[in-house]
Protein backbone atom coordinates (compact mmCIF):
# COMPACT_ATOMS: atom_id res chain seq x y z
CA UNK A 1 -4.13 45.17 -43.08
CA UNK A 2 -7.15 43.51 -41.69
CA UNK A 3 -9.89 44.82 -39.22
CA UNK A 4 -8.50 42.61 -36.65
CA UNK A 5 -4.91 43.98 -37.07
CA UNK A 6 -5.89 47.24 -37.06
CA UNK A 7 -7.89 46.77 -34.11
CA UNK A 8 -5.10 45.43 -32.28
CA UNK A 9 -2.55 48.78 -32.92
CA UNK A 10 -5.18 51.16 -31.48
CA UNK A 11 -5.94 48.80 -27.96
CA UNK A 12 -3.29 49.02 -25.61
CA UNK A 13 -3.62 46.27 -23.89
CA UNK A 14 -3.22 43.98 -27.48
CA UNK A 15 -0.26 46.66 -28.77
CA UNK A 16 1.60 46.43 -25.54
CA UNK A 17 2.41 42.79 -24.86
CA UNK A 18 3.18 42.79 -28.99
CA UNK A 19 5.39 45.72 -29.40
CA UNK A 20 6.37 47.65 -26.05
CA UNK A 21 9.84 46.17 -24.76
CA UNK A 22 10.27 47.07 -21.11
CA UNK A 23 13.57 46.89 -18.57
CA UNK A 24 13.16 43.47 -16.39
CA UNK A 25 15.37 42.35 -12.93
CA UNK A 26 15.69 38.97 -12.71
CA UNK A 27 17.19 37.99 -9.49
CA UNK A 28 20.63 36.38 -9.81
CA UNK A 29 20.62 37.42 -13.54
CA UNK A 30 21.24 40.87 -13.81
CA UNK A 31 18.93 43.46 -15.80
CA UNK A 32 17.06 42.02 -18.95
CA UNK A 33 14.31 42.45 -21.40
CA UNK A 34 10.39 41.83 -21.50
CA UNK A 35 7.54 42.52 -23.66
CA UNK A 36 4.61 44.49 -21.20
CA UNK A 37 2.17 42.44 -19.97
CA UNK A 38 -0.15 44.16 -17.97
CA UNK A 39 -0.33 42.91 -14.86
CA UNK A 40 -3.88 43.07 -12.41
CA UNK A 41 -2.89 46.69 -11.27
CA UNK A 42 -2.33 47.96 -14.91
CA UNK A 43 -5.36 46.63 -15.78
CA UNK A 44 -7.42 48.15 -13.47
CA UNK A 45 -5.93 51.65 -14.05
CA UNK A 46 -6.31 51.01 -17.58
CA UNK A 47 -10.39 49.77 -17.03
CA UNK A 48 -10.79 53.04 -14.80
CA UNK A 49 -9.70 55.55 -17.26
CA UNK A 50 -10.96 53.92 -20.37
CA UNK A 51 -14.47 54.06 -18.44
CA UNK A 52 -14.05 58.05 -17.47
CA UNK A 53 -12.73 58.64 -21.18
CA UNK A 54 -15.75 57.24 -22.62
CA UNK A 55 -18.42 59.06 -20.17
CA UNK A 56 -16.69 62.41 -20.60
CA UNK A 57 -14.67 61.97 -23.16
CA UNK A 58 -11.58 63.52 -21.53
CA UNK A 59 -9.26 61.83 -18.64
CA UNK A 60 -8.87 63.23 -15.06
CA UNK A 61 -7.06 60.77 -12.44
CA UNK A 62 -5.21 60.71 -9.47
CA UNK A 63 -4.04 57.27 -8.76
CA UNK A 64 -2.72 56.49 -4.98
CA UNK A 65 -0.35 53.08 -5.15
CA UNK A 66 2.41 51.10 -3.33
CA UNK A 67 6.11 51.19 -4.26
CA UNK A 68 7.39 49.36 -7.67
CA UNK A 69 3.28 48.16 -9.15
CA UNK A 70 4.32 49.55 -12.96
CA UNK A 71 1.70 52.37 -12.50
CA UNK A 72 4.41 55.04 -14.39
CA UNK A 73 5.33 52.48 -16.53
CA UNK A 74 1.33 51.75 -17.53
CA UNK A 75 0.94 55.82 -18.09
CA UNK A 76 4.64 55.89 -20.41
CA UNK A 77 3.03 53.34 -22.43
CA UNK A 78 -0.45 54.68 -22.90
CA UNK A 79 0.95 58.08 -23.87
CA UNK A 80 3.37 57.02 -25.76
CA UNK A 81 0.91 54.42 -28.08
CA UNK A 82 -1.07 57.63 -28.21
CA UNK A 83 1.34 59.76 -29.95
CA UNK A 84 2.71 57.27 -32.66
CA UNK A 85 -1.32 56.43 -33.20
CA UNK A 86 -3.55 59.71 -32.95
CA UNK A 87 -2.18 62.55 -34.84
CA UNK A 88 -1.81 65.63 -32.73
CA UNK A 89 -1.54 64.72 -29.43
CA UNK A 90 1.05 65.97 -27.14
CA UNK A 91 2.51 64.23 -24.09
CA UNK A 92 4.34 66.27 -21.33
CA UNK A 93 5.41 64.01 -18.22
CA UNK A 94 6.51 65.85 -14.89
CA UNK A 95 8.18 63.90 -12.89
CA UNK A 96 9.43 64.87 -9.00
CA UNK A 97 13.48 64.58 -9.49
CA UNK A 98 16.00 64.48 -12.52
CA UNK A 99 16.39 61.30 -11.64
CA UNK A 100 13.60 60.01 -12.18
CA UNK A 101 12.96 62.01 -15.44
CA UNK A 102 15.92 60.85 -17.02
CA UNK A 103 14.31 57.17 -16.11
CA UNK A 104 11.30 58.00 -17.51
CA UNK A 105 11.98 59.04 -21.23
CA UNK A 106 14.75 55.76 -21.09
CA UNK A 107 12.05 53.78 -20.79
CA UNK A 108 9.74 55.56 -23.76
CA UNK A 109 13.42 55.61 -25.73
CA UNK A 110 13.40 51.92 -25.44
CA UNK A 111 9.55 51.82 -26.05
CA UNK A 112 10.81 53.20 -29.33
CA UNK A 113 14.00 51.67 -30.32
CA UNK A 114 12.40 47.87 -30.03
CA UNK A 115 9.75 48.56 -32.63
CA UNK A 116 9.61 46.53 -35.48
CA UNK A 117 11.24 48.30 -37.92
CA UNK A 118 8.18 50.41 -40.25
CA UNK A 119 5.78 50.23 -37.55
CA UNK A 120 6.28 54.27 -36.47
CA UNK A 121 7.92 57.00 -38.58
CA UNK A 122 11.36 58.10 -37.42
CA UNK A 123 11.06 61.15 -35.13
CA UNK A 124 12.17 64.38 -36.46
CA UNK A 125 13.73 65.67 -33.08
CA UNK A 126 14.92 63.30 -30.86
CA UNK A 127 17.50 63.96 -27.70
CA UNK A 128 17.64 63.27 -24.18
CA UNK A 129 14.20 64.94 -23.22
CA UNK A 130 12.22 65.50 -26.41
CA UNK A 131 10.30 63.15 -29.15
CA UNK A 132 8.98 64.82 -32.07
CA UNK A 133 6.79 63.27 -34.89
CA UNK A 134 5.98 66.06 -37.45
CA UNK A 135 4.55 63.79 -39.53
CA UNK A 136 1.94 63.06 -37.02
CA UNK A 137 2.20 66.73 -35.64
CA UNK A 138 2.98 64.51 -32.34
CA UNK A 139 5.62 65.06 -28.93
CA UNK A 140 6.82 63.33 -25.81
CA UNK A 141 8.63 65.55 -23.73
CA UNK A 142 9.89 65.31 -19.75
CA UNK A 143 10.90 67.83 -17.32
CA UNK A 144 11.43 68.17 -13.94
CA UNK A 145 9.40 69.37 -11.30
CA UNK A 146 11.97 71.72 -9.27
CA UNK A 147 11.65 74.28 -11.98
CA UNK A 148 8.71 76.87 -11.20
CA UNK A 149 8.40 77.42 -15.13
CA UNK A 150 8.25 73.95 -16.47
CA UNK A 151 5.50 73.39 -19.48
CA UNK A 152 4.33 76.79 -19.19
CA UNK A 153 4.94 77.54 -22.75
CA UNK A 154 3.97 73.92 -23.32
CA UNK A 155 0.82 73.03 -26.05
CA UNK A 156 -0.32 70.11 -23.77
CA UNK A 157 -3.24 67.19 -24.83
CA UNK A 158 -1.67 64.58 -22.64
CA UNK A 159 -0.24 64.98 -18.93
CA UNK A 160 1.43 62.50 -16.26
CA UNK A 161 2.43 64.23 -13.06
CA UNK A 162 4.54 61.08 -11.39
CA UNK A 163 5.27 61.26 -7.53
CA UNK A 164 3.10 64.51 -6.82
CA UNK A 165 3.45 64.31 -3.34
CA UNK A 166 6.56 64.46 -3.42
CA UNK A 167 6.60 67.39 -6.15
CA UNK A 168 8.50 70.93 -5.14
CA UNK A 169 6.27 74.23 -6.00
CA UNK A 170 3.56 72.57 -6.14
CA UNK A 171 1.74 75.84 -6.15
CA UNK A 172 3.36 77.52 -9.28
CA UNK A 173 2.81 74.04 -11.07
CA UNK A 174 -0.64 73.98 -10.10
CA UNK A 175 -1.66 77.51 -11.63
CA UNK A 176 0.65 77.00 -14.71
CA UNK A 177 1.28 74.05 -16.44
CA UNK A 178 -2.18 72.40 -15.25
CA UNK A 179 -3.78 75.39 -16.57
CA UNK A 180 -2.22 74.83 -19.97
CA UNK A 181 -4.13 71.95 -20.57
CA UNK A 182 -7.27 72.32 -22.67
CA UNK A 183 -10.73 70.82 -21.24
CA UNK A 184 -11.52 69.67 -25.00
CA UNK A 185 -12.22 65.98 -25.75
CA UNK A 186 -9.77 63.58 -25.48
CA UNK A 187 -7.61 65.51 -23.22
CA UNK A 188 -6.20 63.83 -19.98
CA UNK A 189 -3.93 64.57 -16.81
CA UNK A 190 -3.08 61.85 -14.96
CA UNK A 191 -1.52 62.31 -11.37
CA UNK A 192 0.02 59.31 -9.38
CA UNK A 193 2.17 59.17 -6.59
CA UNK A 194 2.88 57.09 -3.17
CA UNK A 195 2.13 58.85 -0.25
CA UNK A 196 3.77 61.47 1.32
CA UNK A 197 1.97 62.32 4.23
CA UNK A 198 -0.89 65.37 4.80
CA UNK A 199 -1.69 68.05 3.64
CA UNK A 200 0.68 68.16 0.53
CA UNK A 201 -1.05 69.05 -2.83
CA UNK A 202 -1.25 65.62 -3.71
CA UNK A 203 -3.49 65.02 -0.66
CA UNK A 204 -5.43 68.07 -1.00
CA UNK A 205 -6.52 66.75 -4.35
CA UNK A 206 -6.70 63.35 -3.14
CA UNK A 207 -9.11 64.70 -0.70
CA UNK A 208 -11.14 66.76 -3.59
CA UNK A 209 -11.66 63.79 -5.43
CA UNK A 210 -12.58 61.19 -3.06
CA UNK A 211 -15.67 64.01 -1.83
CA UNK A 212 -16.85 64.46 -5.23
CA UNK A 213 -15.48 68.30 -5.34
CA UNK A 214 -13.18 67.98 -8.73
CA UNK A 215 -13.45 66.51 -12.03
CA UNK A 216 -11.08 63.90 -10.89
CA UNK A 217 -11.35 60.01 -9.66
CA UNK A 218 -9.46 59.00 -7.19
CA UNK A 219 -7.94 55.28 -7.96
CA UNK A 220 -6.25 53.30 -5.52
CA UNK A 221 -4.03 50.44 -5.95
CA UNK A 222 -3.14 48.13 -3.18
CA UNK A 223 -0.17 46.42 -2.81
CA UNK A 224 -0.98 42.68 -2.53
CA UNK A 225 -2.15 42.82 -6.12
CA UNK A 226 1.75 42.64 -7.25
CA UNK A 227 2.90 38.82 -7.35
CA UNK A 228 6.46 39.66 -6.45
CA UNK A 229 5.64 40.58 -3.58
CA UNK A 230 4.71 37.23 -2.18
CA UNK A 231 6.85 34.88 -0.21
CA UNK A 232 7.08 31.32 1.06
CA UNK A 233 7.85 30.75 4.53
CA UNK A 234 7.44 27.37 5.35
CA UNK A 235 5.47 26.40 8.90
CA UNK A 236 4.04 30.58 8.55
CA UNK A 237 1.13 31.03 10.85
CA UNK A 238 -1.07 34.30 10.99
CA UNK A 239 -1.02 36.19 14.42
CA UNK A 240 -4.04 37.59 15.31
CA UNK A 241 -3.38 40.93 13.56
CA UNK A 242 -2.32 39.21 10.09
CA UNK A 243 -5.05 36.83 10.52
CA UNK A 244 -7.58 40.21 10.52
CA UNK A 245 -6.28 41.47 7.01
CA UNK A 246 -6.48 38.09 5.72
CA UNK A 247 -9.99 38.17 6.84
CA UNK A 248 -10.54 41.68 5.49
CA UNK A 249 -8.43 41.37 2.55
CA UNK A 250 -9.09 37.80 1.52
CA UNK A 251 -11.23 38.12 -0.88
CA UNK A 252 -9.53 40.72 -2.75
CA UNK A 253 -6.88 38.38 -3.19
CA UNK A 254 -4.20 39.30 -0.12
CA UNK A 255 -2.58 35.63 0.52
CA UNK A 256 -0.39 34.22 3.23
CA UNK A 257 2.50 34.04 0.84
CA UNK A 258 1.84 38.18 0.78
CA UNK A 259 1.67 38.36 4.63
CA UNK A 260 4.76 36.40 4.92
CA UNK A 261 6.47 39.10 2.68
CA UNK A 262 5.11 41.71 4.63
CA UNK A 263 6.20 40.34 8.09
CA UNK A 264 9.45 40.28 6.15
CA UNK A 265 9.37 43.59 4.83
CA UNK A 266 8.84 45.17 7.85
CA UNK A 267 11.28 43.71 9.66
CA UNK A 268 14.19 44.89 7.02
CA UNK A 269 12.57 48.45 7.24
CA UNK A 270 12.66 48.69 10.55
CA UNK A 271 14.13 47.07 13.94
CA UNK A 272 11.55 48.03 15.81
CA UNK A 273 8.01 46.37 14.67
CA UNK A 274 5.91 49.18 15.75
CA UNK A 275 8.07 51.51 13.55
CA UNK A 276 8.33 49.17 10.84
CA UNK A 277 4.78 48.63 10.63
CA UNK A 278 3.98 52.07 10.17
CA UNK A 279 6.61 52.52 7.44
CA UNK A 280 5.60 49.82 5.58
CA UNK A 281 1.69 51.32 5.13
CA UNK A 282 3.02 54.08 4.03
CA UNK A 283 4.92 52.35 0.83
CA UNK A 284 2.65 49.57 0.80
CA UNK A 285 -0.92 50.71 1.97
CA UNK A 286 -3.79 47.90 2.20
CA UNK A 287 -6.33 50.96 1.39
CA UNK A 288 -6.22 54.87 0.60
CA UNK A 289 -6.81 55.98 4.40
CA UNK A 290 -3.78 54.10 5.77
CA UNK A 291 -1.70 55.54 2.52
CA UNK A 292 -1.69 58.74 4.28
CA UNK A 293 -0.50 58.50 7.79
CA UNK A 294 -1.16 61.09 10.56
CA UNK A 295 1.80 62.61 11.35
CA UNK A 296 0.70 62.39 15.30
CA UNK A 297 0.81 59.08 17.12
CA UNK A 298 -2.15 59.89 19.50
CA UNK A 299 -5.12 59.19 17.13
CA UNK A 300 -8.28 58.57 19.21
CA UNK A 301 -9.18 55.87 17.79
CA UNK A 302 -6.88 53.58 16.42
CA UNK A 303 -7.09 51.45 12.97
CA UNK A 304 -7.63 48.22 14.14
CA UNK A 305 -11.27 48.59 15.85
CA UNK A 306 -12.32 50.74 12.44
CA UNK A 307 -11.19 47.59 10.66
CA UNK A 308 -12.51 45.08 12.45
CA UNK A 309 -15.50 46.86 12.16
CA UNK A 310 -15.75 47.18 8.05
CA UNK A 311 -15.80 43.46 7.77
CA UNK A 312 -18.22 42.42 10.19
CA UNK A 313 -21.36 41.85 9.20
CA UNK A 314 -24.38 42.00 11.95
CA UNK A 315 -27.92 41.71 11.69
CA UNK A 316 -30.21 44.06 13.70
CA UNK A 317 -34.09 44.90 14.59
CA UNK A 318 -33.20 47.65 16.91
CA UNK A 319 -34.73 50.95 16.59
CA UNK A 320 -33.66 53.39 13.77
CA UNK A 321 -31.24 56.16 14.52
CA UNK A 322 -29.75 58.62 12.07
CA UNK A 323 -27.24 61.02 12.93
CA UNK A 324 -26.73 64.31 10.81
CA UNK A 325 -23.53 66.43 11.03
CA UNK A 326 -24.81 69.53 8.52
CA UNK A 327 -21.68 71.52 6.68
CA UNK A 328 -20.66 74.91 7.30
CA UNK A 329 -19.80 75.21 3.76
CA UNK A 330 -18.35 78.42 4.01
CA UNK A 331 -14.92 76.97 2.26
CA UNK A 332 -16.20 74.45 0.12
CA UNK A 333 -14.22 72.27 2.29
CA UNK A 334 -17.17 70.69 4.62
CA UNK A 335 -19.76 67.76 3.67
CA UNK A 336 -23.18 67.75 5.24
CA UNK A 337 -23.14 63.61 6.12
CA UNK A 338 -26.12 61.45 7.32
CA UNK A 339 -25.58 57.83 8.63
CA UNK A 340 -27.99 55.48 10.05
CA UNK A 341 -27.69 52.85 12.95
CA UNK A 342 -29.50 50.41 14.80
CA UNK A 343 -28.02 49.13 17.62
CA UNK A 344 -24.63 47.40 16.32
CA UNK A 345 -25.30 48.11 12.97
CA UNK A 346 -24.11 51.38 11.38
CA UNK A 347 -24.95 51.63 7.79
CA UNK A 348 -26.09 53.34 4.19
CA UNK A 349 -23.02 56.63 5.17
CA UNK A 350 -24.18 59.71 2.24
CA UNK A 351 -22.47 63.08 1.77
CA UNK A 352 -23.71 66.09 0.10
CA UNK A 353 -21.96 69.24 -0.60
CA UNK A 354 -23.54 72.81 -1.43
CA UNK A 355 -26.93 72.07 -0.01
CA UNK A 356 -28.66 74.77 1.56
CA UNK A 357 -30.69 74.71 4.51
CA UNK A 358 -33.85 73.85 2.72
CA UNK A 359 -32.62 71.47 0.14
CA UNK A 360 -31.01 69.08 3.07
CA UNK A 361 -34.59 69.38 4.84
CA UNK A 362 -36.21 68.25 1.93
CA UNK A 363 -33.42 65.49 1.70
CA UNK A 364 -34.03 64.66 5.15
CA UNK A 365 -38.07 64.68 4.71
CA UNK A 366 -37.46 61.85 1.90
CA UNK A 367 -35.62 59.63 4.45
CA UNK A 368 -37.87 60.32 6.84
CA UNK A 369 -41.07 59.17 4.85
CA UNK A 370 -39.29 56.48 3.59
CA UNK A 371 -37.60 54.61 6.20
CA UNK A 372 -39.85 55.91 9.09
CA UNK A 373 -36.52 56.56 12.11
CA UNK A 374 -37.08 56.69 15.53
CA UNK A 375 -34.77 59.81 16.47
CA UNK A 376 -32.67 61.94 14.23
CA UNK A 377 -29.92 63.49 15.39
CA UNK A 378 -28.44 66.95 14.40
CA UNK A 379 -25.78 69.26 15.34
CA UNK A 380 -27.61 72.60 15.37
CA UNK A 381 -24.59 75.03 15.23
CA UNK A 382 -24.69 76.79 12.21
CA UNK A 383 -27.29 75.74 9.31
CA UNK A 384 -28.06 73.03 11.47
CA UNK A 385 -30.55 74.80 13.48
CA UNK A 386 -32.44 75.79 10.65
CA UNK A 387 -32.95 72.19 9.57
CA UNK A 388 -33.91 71.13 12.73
CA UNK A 389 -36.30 74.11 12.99
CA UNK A 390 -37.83 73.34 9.66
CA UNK A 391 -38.96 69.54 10.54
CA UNK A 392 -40.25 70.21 13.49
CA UNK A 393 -42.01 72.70 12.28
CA UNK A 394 -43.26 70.07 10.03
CA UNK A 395 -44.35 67.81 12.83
CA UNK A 396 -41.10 65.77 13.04
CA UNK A 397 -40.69 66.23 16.95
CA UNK A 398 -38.46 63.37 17.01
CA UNK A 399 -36.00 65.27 15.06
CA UNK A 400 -33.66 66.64 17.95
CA UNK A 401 -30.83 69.49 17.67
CA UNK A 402 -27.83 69.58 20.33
CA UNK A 403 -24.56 71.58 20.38
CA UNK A 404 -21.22 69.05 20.24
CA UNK A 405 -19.89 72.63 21.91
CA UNK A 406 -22.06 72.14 24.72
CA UNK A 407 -21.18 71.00 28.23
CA UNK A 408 -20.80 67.22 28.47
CA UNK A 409 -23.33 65.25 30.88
CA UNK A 410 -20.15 63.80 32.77
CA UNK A 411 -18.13 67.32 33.29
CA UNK A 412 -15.69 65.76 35.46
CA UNK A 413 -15.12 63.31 32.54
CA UNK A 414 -15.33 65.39 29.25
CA UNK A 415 -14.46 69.04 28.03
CA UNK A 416 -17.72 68.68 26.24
CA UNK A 417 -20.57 66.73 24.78
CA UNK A 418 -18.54 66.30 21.18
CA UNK A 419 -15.37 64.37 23.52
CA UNK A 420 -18.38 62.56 25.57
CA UNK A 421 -20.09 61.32 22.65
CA UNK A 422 -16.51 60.09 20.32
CA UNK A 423 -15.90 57.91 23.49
CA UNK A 424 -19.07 56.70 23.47
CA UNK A 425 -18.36 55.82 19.89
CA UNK A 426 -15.02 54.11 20.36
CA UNK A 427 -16.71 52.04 23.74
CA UNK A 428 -18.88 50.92 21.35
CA UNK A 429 -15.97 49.92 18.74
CA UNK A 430 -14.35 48.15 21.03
CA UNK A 431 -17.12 45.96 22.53
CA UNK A 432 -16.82 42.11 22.69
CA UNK A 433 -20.13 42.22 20.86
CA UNK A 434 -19.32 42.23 16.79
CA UNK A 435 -20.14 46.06 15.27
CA UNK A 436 -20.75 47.26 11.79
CA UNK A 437 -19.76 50.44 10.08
CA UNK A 438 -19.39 51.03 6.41
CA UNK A 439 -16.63 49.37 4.17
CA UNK A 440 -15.46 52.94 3.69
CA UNK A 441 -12.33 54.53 3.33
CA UNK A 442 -13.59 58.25 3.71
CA UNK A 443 -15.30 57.38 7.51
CA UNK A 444 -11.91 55.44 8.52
CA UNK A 445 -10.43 58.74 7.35
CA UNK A 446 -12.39 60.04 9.54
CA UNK A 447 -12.63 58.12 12.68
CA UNK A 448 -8.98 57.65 12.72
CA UNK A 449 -8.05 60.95 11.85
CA UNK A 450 -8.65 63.26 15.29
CA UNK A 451 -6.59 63.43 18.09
CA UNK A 452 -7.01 63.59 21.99
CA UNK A 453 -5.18 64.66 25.31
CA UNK A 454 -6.57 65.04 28.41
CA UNK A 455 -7.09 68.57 29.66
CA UNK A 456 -5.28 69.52 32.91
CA UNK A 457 -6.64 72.53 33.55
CA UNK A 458 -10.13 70.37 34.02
CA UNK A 459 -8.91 67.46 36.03
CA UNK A 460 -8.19 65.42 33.75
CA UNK A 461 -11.09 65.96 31.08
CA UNK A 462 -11.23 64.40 27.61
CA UNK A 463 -10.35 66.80 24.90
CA UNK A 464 -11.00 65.58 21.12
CA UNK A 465 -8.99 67.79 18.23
CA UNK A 466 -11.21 70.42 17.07
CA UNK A 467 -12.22 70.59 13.08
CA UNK A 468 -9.32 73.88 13.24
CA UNK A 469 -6.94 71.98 14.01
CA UNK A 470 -7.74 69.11 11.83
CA UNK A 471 -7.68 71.49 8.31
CA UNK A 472 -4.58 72.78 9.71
CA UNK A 473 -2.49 69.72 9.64
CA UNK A 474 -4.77 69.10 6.04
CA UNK A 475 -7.50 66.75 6.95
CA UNK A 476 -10.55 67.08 6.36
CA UNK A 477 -13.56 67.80 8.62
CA UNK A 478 -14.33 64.65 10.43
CA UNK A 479 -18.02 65.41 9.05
CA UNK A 480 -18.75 61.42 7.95
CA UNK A 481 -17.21 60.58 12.18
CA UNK A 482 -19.26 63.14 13.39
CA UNK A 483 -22.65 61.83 12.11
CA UNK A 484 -21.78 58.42 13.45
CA UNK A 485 -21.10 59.47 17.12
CA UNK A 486 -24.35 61.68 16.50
CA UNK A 487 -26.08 58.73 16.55
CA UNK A 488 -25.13 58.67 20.11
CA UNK A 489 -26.80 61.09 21.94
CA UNK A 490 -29.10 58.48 23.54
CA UNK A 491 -26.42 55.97 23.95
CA UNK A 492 -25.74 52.75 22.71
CA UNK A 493 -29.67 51.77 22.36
CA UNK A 494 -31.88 54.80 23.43
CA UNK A 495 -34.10 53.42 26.13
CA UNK A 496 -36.68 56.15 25.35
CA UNK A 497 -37.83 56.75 22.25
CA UNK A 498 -40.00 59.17 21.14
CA UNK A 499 -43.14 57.73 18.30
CA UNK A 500 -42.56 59.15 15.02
CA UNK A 501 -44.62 61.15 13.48
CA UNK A 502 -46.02 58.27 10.39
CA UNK A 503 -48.79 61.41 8.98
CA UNK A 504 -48.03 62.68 4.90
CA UNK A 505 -47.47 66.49 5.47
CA UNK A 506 -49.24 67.90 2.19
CA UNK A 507 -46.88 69.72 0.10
CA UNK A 508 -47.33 73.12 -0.78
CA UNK A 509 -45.93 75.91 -3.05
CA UNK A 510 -42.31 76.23 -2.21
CA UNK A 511 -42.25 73.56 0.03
CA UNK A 512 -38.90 72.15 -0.48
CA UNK A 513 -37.75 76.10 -1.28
């Protein structure tokens, strides 16, 4: 055998448009056969957890996708070349229904059947849920998600939950068969599913991941990188909405032969548009935040200014704000976020998690020196006070503290300064003038996540969804939101503005402790 050859068995992407036969529908011609050729989605996956395998040496993923983009079909493959290639390793996929288990392991059957004969050793147990290779001291096995017990006993090196969010005892699963899985090298779990609304395990781990607070990446697929689903309608125009995602989604590769099978799409989901539309992000999401709908309609502010506002881009001189919304980290579940603006320009969004009191000061000293703001902002409930406390101590007096809790300056208007200042935020959204936020799924998350009524005990006040009730219907704390309307407090282009302090404080022992 030469190098090259050799070479070629252990890469996936050469060994699986060689060897690995896959089920095809061809329309008009009934179900036929294919060699796998990963397609742009595949690839990516494939990129992403090649890259995390060879920084850690050991796989953690969660992968959020669209219906029918060969995402459990990419995972069969890899585990399977895995097992007939590296002695010892043992698959175990999980998979939400019996259904779709029995599909699963006829798809790694036929993986195995179409091999050129001598290329893998016969198994030496093979049935309807179980691949054994004792000669490579090797398994594939599938089960089924409904039963609490499933893999405990299990010796596990390789893992594919498929459809978590749609998984039943998620909790029992969670505790036992992830915990069966070693941390050693070359180890990997692998969780992928559509969405299935909040709060779910799946979304609690989505969640996790995408704030840094597990060893997993979170890897999202959108739809419009699938070719099928593409259609040409001839004299197809854009309305103004479709015209938006071609702008934002352009240059990802979203066509108008993909917005003409979306228009169509919707329509066969639904009768009404407004319906359809919102079932068809769900299957097919253009990015992670609009995978996971809110399960209430009244959403303060609604997608479509967010968006607008990720793809603009706007040049600014105006005077440097920064708002700070400091976690409460009692939980674990809160970030401490810091965002800057000037004017129509929001910008440079960072989270940290676990920082202290003194260790964000020190953070915030380092911005402060460095990009010399006009005001900073902070919500002084909780540690909050004890940063702003600190830099003025430190000579900072344009670093100002205020209570969202605290009565609004309108009080026939708001319940309180938090609702006065989000409607300051979406006024500012929704100007004529062009805005800019950050391209960035975790502040839409964020922004479009709260709700709002109007309180009628207070004639008619302005009531934003507390952080309570957020967690309760499993979102996160708005933390990223909150640090943008921070930026606020002295409207859209604080008329008065304090001069900041430009002196070098002299550090001293246990300054930044």
């Amino acid at each position: 055998m030469t190098d090259e050859w050799m070479n070629d068995i252990f890469d996936l992407t050469h060994f699986a448009p060689a060897f690995l036969v896959i089920a095809t529908k061809d329309e008009g011609q009934g179900e036929g056969t294919a060699l796998l050729e990963l397609n742009r989605a595949q690839l990516y996956i494939h990129n992403r957890l090649e890259a995390q395998l060879r920084e850690t040496s050991k796989v953690r993923a969660l992968i959020l996708k669209g219906r029918q983009q060969g995402c459990s079909t990419y995972v069969q493959a890899r585990y399977f070349h895995k097992v007939i290639t590296v002695p010892g390793k043992k698959a175990f996929i999980l998979a939400h229904e019996g259904d779709a288990t029995d599909n699963l392991f006829a798809m790694t059957r036929r993986f195995y059947e179409e091999l050129p004969e001598g290329l893998c050793p016969k198994p030496t147990k093979f049935n309807t849920s179980e691949m054994v290779f004792s000669q490579f001291n090797s398994q594939y096995k599938v089960g089924t998600a409904g039963n609490k017990k499933t893999g405990r006993s299990q010796t596990i090196h390789l893992f594919h939950g498929s459809e978590v969010a749609f998984w039943e005892n998620t909790d029992h699963l969670s505790t036992g068969i992830l915990q069966t899985i070693p941390g050693a090298s070359g180890s990997e779990i692998i969780l992928e599913s559509t969405a299935n609304g909040l709060g779910n395990f799946f979304h609690r781990q989505w969640t996790a991941a995408v704030q840094g607070k597990s060893d997993y990446q979170a890897i999202f697929v959108p739809w419009y990188w699938q070719n099928e689903y593409a259609l040409d309608i001839p004299g197809f125009e854009p309305n103004e909405e479709e015209q938006l995602l071609l702008d934002t989604h352009g240059a990802d590769g979203l066509t108008h032969e993909h917005l003409c099978w979306r228009r169509k799409k919707i329509s066969d989901l639904d009768k009404d548009p407004d319906r359809g539309k919102e079932m068809f992000k769900q299957e097919y999401p253009f990015t992670a935040a609009e995978a996971f709908l809110n399960p209430i309609a009244n959403t303060f502010i609604k997608a479509k200014w967010v968006n607008r506002a990720r793809i603009n881009k706007v040049e600014s001189n105006a005077a440097l704000i920064i708002g700070v919304d400091p976690a409460d980290d009692k939980d674990g579940s809160d970030r401490t976020a810091i965002i800057r603006r000037r004017g129509r320009k929001a910008y440079q969004l960072e989270t940290y998690n676990g920082y202290n009191t003194m260790e964000m000061a020190a953070v915030l000293i380092r911005i402060i020196r460095e990009e010399k703001p006009a005001k900073i902002y902070i919500d002084c409930i909780g540690i909050g006070k004890g940063i702003v406390d600190r830099l003025r101590e430190l000579g900072y007096d344009f670093v100002e503290g205020f209570a969202a809790s605290n009565s609004a300056h309108d009080k026939t208007q708001y319940l309180n300064r938090r609702a006065e200042l989000w409607d300051t935020c979406l006024q500012w959204l929704m100007q004529d003038m062009p805005v800019e936020i950050p391209d960035s799924d975790e502040l839409q998350t964020d922004l479009c996540g709260c709700g709002f009524k109007y309180n009628s005990i207070g004639n008619g006040q302005l009531v934003i969804e507390d952080k309570a009730s957020l967690k309760k219907r499993g979102l996160p704390s708005p933390d990223c939101a909150d640090a943008l309307i921070h930026t606020f407090c002295g409207g859209f282009y604080e008329p008065q503005l304090s001069t900041p302090v430009n002196a070098i404080i002299e550090e001293r022992a246990g300054f930044f402790r």
